[in-house]
Protein backbone atom coordinates (compact mmCIF):
# COMPACT_ATOMS: atom_id res chain seq x y z
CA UNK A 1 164.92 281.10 -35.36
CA UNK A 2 161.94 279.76 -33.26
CA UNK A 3 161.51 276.16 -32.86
CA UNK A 4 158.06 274.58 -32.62
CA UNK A 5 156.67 271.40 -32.91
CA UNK A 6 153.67 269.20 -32.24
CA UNK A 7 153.48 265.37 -32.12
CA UNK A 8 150.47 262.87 -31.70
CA UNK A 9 147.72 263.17 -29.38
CA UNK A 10 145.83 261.03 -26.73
CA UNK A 11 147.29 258.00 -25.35
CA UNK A 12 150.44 256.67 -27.09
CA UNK A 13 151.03 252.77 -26.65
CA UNK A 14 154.29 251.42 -26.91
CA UNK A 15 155.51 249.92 -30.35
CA UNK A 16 152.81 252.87 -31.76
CA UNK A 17 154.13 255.21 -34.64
CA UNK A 18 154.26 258.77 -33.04
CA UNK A 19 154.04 261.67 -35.63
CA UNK A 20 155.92 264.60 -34.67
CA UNK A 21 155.57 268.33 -37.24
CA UNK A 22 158.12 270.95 -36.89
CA UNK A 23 156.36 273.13 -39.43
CA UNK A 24 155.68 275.53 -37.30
CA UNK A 25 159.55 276.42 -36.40
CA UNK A 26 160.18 279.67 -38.19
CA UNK A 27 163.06 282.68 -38.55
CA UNK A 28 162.05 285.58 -38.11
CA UNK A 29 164.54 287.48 -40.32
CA UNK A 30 165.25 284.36 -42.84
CA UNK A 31 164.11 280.75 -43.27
CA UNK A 32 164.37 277.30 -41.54
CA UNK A 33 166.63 275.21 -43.14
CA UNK A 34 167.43 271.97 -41.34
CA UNK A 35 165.37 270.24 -38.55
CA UNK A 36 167.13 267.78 -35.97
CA UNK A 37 165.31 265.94 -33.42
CA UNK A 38 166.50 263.83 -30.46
CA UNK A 39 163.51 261.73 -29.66
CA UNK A 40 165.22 261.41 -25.78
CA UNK A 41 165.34 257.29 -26.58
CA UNK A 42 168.72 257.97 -27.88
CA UNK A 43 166.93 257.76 -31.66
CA UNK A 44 167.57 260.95 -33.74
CA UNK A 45 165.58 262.28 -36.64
CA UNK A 46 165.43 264.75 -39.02
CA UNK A 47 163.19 266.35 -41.50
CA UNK A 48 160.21 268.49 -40.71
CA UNK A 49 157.52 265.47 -39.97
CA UNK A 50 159.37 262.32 -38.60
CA UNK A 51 157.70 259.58 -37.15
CA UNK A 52 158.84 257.27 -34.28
CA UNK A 53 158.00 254.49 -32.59
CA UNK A 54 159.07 253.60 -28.72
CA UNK A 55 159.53 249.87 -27.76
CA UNK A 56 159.39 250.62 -23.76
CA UNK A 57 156.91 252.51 -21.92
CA UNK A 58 157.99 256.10 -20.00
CA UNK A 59 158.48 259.67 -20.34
CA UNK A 60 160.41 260.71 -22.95
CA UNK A 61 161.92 264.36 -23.71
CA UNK A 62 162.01 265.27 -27.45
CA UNK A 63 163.44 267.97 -28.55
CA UNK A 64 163.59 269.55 -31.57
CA UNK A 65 166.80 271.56 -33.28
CA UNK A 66 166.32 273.95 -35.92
CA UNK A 67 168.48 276.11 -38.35
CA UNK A 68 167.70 279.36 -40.23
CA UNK A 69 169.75 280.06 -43.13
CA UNK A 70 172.33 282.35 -41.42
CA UNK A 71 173.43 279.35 -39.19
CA UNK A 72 171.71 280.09 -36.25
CA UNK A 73 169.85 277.21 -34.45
CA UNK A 74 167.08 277.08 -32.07
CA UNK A 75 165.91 274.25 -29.63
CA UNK A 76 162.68 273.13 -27.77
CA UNK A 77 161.77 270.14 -25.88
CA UNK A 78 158.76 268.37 -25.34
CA UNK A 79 157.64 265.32 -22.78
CA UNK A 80 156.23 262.50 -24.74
CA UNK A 81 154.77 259.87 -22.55
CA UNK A 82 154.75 256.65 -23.75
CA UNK A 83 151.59 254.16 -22.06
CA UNK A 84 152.90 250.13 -21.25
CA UNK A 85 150.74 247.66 -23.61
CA UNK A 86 149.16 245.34 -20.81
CA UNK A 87 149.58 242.01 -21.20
CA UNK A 88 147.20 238.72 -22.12
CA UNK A 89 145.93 236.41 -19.99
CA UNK A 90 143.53 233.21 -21.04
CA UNK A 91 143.20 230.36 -17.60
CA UNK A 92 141.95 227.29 -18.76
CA UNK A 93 139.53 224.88 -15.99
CA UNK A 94 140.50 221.50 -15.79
CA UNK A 95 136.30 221.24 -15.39
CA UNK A 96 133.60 223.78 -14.86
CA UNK A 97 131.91 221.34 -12.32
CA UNK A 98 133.26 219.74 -9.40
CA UNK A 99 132.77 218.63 -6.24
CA UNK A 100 133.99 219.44 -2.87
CA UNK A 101 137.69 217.85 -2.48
CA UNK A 102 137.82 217.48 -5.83
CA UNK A 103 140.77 219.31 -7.51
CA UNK A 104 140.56 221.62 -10.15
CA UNK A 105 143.80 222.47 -12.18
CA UNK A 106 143.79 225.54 -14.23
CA UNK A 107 146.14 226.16 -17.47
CA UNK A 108 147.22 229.71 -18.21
CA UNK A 109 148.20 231.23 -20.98
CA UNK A 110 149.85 234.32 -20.66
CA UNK A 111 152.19 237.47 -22.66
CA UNK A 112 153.83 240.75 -22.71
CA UNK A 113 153.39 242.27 -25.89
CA UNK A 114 156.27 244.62 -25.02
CA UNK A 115 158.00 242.99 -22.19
CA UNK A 116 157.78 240.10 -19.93
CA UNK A 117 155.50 238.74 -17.56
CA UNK A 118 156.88 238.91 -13.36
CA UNK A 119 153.93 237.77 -11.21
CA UNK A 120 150.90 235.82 -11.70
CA UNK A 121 148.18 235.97 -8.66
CA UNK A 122 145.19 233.33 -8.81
CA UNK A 123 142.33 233.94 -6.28
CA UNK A 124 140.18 231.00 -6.48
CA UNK A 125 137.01 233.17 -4.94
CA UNK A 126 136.73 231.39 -1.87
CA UNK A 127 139.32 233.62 0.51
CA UNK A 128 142.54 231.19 -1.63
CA UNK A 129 144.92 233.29 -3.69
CA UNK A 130 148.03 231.63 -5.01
CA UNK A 131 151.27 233.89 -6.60
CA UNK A 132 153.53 232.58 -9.24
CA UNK A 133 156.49 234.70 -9.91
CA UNK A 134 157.73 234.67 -13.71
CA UNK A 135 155.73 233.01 -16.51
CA UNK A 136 152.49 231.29 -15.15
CA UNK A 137 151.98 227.34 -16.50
CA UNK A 138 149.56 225.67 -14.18
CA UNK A 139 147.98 226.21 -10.75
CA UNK A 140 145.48 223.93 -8.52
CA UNK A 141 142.60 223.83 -6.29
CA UNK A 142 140.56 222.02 -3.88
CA UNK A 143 137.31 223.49 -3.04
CA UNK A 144 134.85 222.75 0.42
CA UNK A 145 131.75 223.73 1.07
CA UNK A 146 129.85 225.37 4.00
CA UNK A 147 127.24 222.87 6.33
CA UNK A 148 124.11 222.82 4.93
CA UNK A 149 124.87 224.36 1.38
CA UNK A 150 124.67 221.58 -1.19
CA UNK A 151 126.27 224.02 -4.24
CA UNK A 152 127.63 227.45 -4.92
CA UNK A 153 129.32 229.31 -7.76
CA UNK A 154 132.82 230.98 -7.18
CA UNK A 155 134.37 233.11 -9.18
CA UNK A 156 138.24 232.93 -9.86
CA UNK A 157 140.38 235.63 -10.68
CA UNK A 158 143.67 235.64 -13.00
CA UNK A 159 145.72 238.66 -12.64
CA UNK A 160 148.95 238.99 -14.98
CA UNK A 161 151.81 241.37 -14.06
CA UNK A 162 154.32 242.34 -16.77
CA UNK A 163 157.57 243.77 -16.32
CA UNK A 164 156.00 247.29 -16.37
CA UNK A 165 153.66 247.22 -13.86
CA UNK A 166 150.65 246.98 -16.21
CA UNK A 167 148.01 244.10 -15.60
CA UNK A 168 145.06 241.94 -17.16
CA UNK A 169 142.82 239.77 -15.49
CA UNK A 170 140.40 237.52 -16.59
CA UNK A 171 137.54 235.95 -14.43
CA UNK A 172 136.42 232.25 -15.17
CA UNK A 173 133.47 230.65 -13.28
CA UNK A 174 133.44 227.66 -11.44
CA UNK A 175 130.48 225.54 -9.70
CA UNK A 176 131.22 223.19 -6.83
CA UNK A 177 128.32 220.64 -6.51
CA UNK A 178 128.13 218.33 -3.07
CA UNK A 179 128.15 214.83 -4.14
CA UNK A 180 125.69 213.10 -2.44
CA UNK A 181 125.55 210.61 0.37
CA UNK A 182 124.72 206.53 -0.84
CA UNK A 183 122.52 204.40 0.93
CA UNK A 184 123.41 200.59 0.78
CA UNK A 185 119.97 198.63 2.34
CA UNK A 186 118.41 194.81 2.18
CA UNK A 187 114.74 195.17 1.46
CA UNK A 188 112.18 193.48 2.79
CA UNK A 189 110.37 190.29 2.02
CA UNK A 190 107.95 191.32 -0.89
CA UNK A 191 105.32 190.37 1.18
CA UNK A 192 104.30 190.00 4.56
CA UNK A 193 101.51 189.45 7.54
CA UNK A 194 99.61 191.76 9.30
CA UNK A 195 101.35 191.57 12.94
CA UNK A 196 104.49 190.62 11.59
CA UNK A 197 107.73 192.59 12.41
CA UNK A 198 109.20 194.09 9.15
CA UNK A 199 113.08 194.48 9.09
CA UNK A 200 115.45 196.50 6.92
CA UNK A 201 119.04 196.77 7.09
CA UNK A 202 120.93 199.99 6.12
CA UNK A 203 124.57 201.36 5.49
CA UNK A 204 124.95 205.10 4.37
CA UNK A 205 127.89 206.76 3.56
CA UNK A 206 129.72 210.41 2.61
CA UNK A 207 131.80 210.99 -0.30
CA UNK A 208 132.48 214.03 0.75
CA UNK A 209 131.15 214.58 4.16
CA UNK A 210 129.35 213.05 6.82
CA UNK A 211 125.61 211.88 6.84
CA UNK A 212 124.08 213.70 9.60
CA UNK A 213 120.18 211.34 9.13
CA UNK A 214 118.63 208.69 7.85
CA UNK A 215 114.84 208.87 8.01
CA UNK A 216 112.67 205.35 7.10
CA UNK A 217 108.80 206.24 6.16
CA UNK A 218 107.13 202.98 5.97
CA UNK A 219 104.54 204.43 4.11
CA UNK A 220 101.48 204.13 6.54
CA UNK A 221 102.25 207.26 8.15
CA UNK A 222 104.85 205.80 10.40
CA UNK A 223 108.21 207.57 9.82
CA UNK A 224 111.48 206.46 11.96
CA UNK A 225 113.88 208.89 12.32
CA UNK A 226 117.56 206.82 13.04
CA UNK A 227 120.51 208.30 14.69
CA UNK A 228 124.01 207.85 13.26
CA UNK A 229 125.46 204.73 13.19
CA UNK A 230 122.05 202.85 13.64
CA UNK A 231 121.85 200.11 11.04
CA UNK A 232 118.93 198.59 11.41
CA UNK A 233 115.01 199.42 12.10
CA UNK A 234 111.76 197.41 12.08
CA UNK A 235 107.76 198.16 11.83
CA UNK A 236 104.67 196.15 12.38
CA UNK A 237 101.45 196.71 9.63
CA UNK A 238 98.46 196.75 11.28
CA UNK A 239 95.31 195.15 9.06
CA UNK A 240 91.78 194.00 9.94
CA UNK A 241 90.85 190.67 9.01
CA UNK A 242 88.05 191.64 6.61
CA UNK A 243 91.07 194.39 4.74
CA UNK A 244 91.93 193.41 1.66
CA UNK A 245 95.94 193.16 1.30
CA UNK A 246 97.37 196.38 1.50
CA UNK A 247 100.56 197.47 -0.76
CA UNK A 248 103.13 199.92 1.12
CA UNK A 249 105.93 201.90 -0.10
CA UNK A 250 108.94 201.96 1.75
CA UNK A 251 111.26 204.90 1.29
CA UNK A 252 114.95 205.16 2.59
CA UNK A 253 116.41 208.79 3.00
CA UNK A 254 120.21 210.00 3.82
CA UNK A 255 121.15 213.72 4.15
CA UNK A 256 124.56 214.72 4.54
CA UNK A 257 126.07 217.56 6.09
CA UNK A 258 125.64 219.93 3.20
CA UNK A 259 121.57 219.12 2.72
CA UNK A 260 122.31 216.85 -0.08
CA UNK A 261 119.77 213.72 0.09
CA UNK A 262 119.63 210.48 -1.12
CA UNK A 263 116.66 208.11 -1.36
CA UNK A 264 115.91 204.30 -1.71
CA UNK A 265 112.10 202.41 -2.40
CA UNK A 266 110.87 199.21 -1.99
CA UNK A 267 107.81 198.06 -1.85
CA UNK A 268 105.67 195.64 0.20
CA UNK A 269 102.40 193.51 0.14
CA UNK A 270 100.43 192.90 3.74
CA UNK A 271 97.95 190.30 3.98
CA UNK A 272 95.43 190.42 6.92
CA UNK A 273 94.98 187.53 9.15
CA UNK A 274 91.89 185.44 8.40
CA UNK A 275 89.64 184.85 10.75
CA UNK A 276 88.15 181.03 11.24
CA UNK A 277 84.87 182.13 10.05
CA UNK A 278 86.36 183.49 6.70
CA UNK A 279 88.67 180.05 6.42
CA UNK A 280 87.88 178.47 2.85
CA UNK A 281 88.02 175.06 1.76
CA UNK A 282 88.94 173.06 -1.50
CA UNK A 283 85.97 171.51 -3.02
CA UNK A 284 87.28 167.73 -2.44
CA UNK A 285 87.46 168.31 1.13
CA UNK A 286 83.83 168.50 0.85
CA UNK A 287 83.30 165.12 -0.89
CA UNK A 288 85.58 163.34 2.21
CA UNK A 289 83.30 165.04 4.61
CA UNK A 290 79.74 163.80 2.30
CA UNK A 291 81.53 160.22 2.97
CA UNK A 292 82.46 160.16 6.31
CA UNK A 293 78.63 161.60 7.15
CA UNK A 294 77.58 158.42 4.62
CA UNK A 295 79.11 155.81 6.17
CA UNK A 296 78.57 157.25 9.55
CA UNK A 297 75.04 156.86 8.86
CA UNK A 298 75.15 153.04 7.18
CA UNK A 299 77.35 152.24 10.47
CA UNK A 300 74.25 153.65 12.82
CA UNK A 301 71.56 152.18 10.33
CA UNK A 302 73.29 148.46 10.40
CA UNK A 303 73.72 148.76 14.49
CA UNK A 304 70.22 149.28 14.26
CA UNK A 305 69.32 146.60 12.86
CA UNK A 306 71.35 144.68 14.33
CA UNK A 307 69.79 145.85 17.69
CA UNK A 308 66.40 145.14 16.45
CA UNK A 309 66.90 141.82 15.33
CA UNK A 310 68.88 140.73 18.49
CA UNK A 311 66.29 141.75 21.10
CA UNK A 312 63.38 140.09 19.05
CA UNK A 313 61.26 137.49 20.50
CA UNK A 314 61.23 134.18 18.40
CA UNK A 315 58.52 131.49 18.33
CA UNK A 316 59.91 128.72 17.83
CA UNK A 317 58.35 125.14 17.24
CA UNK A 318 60.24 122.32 17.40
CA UNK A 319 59.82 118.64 16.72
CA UNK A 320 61.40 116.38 19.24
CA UNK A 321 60.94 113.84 16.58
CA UNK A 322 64.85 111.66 15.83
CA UNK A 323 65.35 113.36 18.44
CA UNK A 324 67.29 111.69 21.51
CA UNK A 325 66.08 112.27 24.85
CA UNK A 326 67.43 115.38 26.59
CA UNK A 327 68.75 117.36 23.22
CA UNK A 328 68.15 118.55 19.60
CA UNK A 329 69.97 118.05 16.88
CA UNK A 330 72.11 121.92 15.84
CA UNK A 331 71.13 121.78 12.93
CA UNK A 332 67.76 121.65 13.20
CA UNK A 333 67.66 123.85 15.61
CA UNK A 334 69.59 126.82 13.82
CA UNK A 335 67.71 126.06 10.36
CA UNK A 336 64.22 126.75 11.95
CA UNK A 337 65.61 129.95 13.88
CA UNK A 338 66.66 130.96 10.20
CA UNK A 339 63.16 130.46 8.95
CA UNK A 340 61.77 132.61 11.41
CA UNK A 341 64.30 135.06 11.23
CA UNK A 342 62.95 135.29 7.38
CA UNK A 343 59.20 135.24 8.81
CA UNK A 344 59.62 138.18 10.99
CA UNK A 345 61.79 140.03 8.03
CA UNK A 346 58.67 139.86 5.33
């Protein structure tokens, strides 16, 4: 007899049913009778259209046994190659966001639909790649980021090995975001005077780097740009005495080492100087003033008078009648300067 047979096409997976057909097989002088197969996994068969199924991945030589009536047999073989199932992999991110020196813990979830799973390899994107031999649980990272880049987006790699050599990766995202710097300051008085030094304490600080400046605009087009370390600074407003007061903005700004900035207002009222010739008065210090200039001019008035009367020349009669010799009596006397005191008056 001749022995023939065909079997399933394409890529065969393992655990997938493979359909073989002997059909074909025929005697030349008689008929096929019996059909054995040896599916080379040590699995036999028989019957003209088995099916079979192989658990592990590999080449596999099938061969197929056939008998004509008169007793005679025939054999031919056949390679069947059998193709790994890869496994499954799904990584898990602690968080999608993070910033630098922050650690990120990824969870993975992995299996071997026909086998087991050896190796694990995790390459966190940014030149980090971590190996775990046998089943993966967990792995961690701490990401950094370049001088003057205040975020980027890295992409991290899970790559599953199973027992067979087959693979599956899967490729979450992750976005590291630079934190900030702070700024810590005392602001100014709310207001101040034109000429007078303006002082402003400041602390900055890092989270996750170094501040590299701290600028102070004090929002008349004066801008103060403070090494490291300095703490303090101070400004002097300018104003004319006829400006009206002037409201400034004062604005606080820290950059780190990554470009990340942080800013801090306050604001601040300057009055101008006045002048003597622009000094105001209450009203009542008017009415002291009227007074003093009244009685100032009574006081010169009654000195006056008093002036006049005291440098007049009196005519005076007198009597020397009950009079002794050689004086008059005071009384007298006084009562007829009196009288002519009253004369002269009228």
């Amino acid at each position: 007899p001749i022995s023939i047979f065909t079997f399933t096409s394409g890529t065969i997976l393992t655990s997938a049913s493979v359909n073989f057909n002997g059909t074909a097989s025929y005697d030349p002088d008689g008929t096929i009778v019996g059909y054995a197969w040896d599916f080379g996994d040590g699995s036999t068969g028989s019957g003209a259209t088995p099916a079979h199924g192989y658990s592990i991945a590999g080449m596999y030589a099938v061969k197929l046994n056939v008998t004509d009536n008169s007793g005679s047999t025939a054999v031919s073989t056949q390679t069947v190659t059998i193709t790994d199932r890869p496994p499954t992999v799904t990584p898990t991110l602690s968080s999608t966001t993070v910033t630098p020196g922050q650690t990120v813990i990824i969870t993975i979830s992995a299996s071997d639909p026909d086998g087991t799973i050896a190796t694990t390899t995790v390459n966190w994107g940014d030149g980090t790649t971590d190996t775990i031999s046998g089943p993966p649980t967990t792995d961690s990272h701490a990401y950094s980021l370049a001088n003057g880049t205040p975020s980027a987006t890295f992409t991290i790699t899970v790559t599953v090995h199973d027992n067979s050599g087959s693979t599956s990766s899967a490729t979450p995202g992750i976005t590291v975001i630079d934190s900030p710097p702070a700024i810590t300051w005392t602001p100014p008085p709310a207001t101040a005077v034109s000429g007078q030094a303006v002082t402003v304490a400041i602390t900055s600080s890092d989270p996750d780097g170094t501040v590299t400046g701290v600028t102070v605009n004090w929002g008349d087009g004066k801008v103060d740009t403070l090494t490291p370390g300095t703490t303090t600074d101070s400004h002097t407003y300018s104003l004319t005495s006829s400006s009206p007061s002037v409201t400034y903005t004062i604005t606080i700004t820290a950059v780190d080492n990554s470009g990340s900035t942080k800013t801090a207002t306050s604001s601040i009222a300057i009055q101008p100087i006045q002048s003597s010739s622009n000094v105001s008065f209450p009203l009542y210090y008017f009415g002291i003033l009227a007074a003093l200039i009244a009685a100032l001019l009574v006081g010169t008035f009654l000195a006056f008078r008093r002036h006049k009367v005291t440098h007049a020349r009196l005519k005076i009669d007198l009597e020397a009648v009950k009079a002794e010799a050689g004086r008059i009596e005071n009384q007298e006397f006084f009562q007829s300067v009196k009288d002519q005191l009253k004369k002269d008056k009228e």
